[in-house]
N, C-alpha and C. Protein backbone atom coordinates (compact mmCIF):
# COMPACT_ATOMS: atom_id res chain seq x y z
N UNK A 1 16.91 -19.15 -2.15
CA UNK A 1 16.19 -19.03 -0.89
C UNK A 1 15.75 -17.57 -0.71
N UNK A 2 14.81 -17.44 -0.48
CA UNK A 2 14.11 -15.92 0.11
C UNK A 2 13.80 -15.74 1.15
N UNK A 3 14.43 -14.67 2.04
CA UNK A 3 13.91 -14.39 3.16
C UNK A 3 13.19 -12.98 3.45
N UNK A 4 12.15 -13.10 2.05
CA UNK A 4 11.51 -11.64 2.69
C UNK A 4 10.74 -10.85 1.19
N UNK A 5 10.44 -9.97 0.90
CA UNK A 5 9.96 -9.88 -0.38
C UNK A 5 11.09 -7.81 -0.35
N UNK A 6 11.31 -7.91 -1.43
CA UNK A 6 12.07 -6.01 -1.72
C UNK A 6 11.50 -5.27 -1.76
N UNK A 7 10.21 -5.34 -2.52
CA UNK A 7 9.28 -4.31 -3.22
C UNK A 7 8.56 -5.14 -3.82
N UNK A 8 7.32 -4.02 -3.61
CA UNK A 8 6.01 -4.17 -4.81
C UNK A 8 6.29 -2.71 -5.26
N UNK A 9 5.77 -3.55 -6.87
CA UNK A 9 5.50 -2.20 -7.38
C UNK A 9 4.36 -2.08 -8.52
N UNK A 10 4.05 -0.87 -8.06
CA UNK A 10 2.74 -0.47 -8.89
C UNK A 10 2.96 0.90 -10.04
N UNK A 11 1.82 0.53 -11.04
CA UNK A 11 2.44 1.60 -12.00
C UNK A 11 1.15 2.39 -11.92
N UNK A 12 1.10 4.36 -12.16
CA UNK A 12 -0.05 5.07 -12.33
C UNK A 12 -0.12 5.01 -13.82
N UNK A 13 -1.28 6.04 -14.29
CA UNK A 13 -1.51 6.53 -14.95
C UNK A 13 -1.13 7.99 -15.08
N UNK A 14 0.53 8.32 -15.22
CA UNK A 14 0.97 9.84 -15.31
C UNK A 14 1.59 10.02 -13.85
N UNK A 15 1.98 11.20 -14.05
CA UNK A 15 2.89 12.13 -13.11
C UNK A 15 1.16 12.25 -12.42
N UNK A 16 0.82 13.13 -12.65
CA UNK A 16 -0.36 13.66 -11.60
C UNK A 16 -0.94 12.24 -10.95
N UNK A 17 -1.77 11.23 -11.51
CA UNK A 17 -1.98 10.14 -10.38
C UNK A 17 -0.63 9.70 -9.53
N UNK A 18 0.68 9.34 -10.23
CA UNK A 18 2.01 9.22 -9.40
C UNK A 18 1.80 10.00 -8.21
N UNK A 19 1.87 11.07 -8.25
CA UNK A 19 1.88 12.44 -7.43
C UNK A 19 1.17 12.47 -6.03
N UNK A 20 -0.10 11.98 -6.79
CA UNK A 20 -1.28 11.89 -5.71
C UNK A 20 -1.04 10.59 -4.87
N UNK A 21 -0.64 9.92 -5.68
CA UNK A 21 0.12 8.14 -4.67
C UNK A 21 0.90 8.19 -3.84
N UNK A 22 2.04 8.66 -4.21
CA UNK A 22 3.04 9.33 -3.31
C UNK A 22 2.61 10.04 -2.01
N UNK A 23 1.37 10.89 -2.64
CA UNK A 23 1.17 11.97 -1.28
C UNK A 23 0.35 10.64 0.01
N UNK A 24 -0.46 9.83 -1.05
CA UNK A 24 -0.96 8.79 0.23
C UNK A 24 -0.12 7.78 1.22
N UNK A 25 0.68 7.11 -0.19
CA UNK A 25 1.64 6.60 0.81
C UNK A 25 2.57 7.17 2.04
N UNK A 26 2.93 8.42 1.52
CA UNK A 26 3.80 9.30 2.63
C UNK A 26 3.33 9.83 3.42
N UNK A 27 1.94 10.95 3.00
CA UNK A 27 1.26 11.71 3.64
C UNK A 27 0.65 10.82 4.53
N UNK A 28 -0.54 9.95 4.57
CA UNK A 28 -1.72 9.43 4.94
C UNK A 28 -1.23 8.37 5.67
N UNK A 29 -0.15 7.25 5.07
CA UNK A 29 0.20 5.84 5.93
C UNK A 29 1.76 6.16 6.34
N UNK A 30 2.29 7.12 6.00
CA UNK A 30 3.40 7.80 6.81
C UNK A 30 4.85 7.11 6.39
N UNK A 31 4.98 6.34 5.10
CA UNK A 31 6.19 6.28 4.73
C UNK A 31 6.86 7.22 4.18
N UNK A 32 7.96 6.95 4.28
CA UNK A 32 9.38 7.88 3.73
C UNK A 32 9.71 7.77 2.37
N UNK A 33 9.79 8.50 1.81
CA UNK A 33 10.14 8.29 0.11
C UNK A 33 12.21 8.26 0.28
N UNK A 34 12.29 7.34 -0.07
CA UNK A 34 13.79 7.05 -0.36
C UNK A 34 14.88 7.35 -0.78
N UNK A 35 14.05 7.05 -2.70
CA UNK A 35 14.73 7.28 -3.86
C UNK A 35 14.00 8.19 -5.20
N UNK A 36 13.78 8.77 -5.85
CA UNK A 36 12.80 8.96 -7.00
C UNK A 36 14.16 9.40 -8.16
N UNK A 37 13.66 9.28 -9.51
CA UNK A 37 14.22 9.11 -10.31
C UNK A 37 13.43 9.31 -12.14
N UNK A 38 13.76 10.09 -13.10
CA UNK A 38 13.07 10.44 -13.83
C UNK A 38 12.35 10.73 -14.07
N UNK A 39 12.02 11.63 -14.98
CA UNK A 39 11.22 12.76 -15.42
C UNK A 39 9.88 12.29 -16.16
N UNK A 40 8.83 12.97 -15.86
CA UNK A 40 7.37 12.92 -16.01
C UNK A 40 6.79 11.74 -16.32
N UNK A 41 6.50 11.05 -17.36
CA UNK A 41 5.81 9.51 -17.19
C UNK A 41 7.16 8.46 -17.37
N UNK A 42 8.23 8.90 -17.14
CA UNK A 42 9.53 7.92 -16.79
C UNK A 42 9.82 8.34 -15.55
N UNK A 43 9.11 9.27 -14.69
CA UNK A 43 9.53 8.59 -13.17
C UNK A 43 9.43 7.78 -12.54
N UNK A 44 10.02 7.58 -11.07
CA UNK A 44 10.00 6.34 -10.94
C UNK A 44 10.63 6.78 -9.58
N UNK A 45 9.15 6.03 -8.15
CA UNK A 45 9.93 6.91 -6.48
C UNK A 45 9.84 5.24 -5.66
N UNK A 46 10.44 5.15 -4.97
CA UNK A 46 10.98 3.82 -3.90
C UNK A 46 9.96 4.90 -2.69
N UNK A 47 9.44 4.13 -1.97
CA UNK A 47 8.64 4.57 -0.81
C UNK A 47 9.26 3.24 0.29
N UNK A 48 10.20 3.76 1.34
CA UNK A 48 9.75 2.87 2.36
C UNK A 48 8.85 2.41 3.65
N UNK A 49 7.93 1.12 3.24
CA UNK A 49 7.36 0.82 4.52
C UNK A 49 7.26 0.55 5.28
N UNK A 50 8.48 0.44 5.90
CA UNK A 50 8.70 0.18 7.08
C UNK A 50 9.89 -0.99 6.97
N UNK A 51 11.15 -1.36 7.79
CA UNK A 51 12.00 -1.94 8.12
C UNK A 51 12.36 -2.73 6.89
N UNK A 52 12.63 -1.83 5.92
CA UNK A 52 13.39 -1.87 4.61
C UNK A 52 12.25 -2.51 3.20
N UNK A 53 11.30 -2.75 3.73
CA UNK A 53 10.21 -3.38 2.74
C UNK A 53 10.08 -1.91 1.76
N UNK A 54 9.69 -2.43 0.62
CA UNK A 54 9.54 -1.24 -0.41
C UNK A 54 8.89 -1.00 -1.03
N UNK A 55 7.90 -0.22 -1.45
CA UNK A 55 6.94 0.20 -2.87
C UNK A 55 7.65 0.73 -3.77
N UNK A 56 7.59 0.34 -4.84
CA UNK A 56 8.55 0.88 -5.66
C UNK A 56 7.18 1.42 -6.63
N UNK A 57 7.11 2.53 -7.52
CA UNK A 57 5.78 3.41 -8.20
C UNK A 57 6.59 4.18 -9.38
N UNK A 58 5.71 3.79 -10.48
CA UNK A 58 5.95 4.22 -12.24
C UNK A 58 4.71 5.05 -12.51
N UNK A 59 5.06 6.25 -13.26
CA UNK A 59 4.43 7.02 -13.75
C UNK A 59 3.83 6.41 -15.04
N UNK A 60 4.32 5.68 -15.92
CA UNK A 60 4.36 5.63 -17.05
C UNK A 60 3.34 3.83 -17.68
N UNK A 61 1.73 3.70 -17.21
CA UNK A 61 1.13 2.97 -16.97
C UNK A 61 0.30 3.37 -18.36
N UNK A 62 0.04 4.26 -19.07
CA UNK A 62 -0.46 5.06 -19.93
C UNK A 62 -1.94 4.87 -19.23
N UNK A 63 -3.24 4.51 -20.25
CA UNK A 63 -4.39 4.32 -20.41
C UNK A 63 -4.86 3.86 -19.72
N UNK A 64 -4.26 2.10 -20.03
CA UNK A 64 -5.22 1.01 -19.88
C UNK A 64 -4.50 0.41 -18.85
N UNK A 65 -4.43 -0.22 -17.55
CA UNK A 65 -3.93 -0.71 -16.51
C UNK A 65 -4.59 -2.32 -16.48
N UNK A 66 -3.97 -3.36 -16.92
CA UNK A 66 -4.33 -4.68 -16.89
C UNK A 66 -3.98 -5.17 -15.59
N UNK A 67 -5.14 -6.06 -15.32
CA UNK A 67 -5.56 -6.32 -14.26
C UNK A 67 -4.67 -7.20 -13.24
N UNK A 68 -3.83 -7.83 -13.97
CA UNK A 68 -2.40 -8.76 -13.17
C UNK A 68 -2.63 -9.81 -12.31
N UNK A 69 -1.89 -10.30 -11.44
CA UNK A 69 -2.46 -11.58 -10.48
C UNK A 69 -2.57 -11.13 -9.30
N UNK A 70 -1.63 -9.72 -8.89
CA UNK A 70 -2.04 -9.23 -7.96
C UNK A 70 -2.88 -8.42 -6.97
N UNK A 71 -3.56 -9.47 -6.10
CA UNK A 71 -5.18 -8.95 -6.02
C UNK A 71 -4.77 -7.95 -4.69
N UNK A 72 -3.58 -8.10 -3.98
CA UNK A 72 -4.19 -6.85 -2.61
C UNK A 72 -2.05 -7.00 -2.10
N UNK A 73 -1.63 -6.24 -1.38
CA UNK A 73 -1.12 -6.14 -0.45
C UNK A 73 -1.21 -5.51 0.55
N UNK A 74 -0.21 -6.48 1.74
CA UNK A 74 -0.50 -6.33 3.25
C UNK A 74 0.45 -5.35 3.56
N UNK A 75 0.15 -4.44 4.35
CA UNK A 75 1.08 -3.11 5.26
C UNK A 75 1.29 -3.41 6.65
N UNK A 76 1.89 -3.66 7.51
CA UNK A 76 1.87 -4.12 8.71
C UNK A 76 1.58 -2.70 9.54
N UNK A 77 0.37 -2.23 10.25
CA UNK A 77 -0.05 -1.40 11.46
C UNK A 77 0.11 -1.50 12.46
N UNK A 78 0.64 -0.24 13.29
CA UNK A 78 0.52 -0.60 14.79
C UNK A 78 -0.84 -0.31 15.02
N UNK A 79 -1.72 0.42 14.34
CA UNK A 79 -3.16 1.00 14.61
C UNK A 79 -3.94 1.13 13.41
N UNK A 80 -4.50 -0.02 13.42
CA UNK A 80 -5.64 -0.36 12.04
C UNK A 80 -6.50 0.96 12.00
N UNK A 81 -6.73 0.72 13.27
CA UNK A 81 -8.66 1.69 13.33
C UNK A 81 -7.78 3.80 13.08
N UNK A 82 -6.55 3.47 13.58
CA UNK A 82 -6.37 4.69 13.34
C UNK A 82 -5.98 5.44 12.05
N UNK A 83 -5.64 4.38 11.35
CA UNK A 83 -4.98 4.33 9.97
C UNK A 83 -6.28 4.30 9.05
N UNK A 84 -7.08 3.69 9.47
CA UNK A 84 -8.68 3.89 8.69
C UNK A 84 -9.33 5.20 8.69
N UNK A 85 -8.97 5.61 9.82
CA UNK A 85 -9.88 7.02 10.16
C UNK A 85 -9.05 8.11 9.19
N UNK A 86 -7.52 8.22 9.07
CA UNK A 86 -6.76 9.03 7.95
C UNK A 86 -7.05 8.64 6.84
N UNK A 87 -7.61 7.36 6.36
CA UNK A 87 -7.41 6.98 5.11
C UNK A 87 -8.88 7.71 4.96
N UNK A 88 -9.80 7.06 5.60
CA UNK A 88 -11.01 7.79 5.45
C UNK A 88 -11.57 9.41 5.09
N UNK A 89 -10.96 9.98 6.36
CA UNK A 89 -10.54 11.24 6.03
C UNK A 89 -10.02 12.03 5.11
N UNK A 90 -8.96 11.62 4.43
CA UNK A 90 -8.35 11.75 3.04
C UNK A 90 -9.23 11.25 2.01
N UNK A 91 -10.72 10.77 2.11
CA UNK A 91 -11.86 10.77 0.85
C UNK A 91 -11.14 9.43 -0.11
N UNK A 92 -10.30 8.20 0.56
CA UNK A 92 -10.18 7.63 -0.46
C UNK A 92 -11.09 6.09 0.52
N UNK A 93 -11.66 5.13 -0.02
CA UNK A 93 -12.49 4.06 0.19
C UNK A 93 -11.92 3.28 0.99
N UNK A 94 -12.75 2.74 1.95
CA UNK A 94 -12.76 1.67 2.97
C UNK A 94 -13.27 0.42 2.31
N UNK A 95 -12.71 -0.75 2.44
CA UNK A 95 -13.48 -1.52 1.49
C UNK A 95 -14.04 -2.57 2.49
N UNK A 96 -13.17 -2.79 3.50
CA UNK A 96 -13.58 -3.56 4.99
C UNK A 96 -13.16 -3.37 5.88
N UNK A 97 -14.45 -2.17 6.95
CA UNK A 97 -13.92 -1.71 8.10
C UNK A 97 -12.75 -2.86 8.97
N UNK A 98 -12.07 -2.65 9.98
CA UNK A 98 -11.42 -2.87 10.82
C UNK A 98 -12.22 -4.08 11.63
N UNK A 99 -11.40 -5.48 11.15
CA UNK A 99 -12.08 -6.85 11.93
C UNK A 99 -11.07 -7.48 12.35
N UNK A 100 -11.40 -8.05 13.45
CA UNK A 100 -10.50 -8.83 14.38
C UNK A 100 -10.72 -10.45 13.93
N UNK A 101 -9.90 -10.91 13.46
CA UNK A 101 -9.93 -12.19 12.54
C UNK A 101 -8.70 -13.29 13.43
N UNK A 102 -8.84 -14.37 13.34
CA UNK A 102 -7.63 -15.31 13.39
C UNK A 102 -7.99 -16.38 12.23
N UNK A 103 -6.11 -16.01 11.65
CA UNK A 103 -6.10 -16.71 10.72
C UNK A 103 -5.96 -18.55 11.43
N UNK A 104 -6.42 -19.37 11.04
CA UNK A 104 -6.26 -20.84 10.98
C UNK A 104 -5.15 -21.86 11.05
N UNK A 105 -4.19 -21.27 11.39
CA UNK A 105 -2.85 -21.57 11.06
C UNK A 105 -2.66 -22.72 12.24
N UNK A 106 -1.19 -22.89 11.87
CA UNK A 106 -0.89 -23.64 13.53
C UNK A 106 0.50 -23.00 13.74
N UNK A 107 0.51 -22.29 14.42
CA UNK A 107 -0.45 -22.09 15.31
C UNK A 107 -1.30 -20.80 14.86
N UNK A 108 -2.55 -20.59 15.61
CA UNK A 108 -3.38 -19.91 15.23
C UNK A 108 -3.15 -18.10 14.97
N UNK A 109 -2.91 -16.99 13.87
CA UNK A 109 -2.58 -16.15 14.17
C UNK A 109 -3.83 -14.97 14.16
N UNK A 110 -3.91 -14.79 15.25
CA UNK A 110 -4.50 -13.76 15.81
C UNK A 110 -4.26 -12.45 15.07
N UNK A 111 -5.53 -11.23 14.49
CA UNK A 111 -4.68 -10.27 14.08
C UNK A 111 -5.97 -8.96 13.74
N UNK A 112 -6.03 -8.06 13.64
CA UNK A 112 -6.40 -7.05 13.73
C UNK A 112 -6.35 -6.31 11.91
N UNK A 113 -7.74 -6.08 10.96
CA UNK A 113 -7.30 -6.04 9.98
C UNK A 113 -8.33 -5.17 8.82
N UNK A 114 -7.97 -4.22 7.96
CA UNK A 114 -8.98 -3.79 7.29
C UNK A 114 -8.73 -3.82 6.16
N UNK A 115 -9.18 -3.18 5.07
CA UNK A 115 -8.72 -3.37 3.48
C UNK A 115 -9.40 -1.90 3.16
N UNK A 116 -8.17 -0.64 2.45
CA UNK A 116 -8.36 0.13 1.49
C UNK A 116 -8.15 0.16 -0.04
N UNK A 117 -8.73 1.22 -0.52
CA UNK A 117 -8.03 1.39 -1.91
C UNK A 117 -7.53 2.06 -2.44
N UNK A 118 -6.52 2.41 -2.83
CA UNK A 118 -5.48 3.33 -2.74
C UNK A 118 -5.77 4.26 -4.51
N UNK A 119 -4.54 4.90 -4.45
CA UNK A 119 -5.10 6.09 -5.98
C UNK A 119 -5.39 5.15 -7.08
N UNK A 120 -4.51 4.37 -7.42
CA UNK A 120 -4.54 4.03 -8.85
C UNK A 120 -5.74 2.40 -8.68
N UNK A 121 -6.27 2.07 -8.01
CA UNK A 121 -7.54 1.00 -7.58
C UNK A 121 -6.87 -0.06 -6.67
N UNK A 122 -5.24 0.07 -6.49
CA UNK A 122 -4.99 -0.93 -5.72
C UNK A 122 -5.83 -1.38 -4.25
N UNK A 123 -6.08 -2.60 -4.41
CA UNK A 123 -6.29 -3.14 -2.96
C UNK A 123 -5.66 -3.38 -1.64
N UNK A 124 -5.23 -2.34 -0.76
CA UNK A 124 -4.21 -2.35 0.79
C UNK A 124 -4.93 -3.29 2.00
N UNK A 125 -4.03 -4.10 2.37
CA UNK A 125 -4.74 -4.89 3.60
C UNK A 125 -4.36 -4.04 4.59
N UNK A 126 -4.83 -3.54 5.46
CA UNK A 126 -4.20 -2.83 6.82
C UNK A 126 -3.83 -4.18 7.64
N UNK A 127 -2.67 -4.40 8.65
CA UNK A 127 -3.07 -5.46 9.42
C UNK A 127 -1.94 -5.56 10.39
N UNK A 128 -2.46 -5.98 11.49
CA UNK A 128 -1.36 -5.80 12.56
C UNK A 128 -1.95 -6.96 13.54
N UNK A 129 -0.75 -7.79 13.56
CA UNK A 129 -0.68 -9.01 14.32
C UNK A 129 -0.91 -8.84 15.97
N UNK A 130 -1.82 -9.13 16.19
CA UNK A 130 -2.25 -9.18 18.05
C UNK A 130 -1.31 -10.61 18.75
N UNK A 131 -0.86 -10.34 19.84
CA UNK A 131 -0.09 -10.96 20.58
C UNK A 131 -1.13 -11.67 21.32
């Protein structure tokens, strides 16, 4: 049974893209780095996002980065539009400004939502559930 997911994790290309990931996740969307662990393309840093959820990030991706099944993850925001304007600011891509969507569900969830792209091409959903 699962109640929840531990971590995603994504791998760079090197210490220097690592580096620069780190600075977005911490710097720009304001998580806390945890744990980090080994040296130059065997490091390896735990970022938390909030209420124990985790990014877990590998230096050691070499070249070629295959494309995987995973097409995007979600970050939960208290402030989409404000979190766009830092991401923006920081020169990295908006891929879909800030839209107010309800998902179809039953019941219906209402929610507030954008999509960046982070250092290494990942796809970030911004998104924060409206009451």
């Amino acid at each position: 049974m699962t109640v929840g997911f531990h971590h995603v994790a994504l791998r760079y290309k090197g210490v220097s893209q690592l580096t620069e990931a780190v600075r977005f996740y911490r710097d720009i969307l304001g998580m806390t780095e945890v744990r980090r662990w080994g040296e130059g393309d065997k490091t390896g840093v735990m970022l938390d996002a909030g209420e124990g959820d985790l990014i877990e990030m590998f230096a050691d991706a070499g070249t070629a980065l295959p494309g995987g099944v995973v097409t995007h993850f979600a970050l939960c925001c208290g402030d989409v539009d404000g979190t766009v304007s830092r991401v923006r600011d920081a020169g990295f891509e908006i891929i879909m400004e800030p839209t107010d969507i309800s998902i179809p569900s039953c019941p219906p969830l209402p929610a507030r939502i954008a999509f960046c792209r982070g250092v290494g091409g990942e796809e970030i959903e911004l998104f924060c559930e409206k009451n």
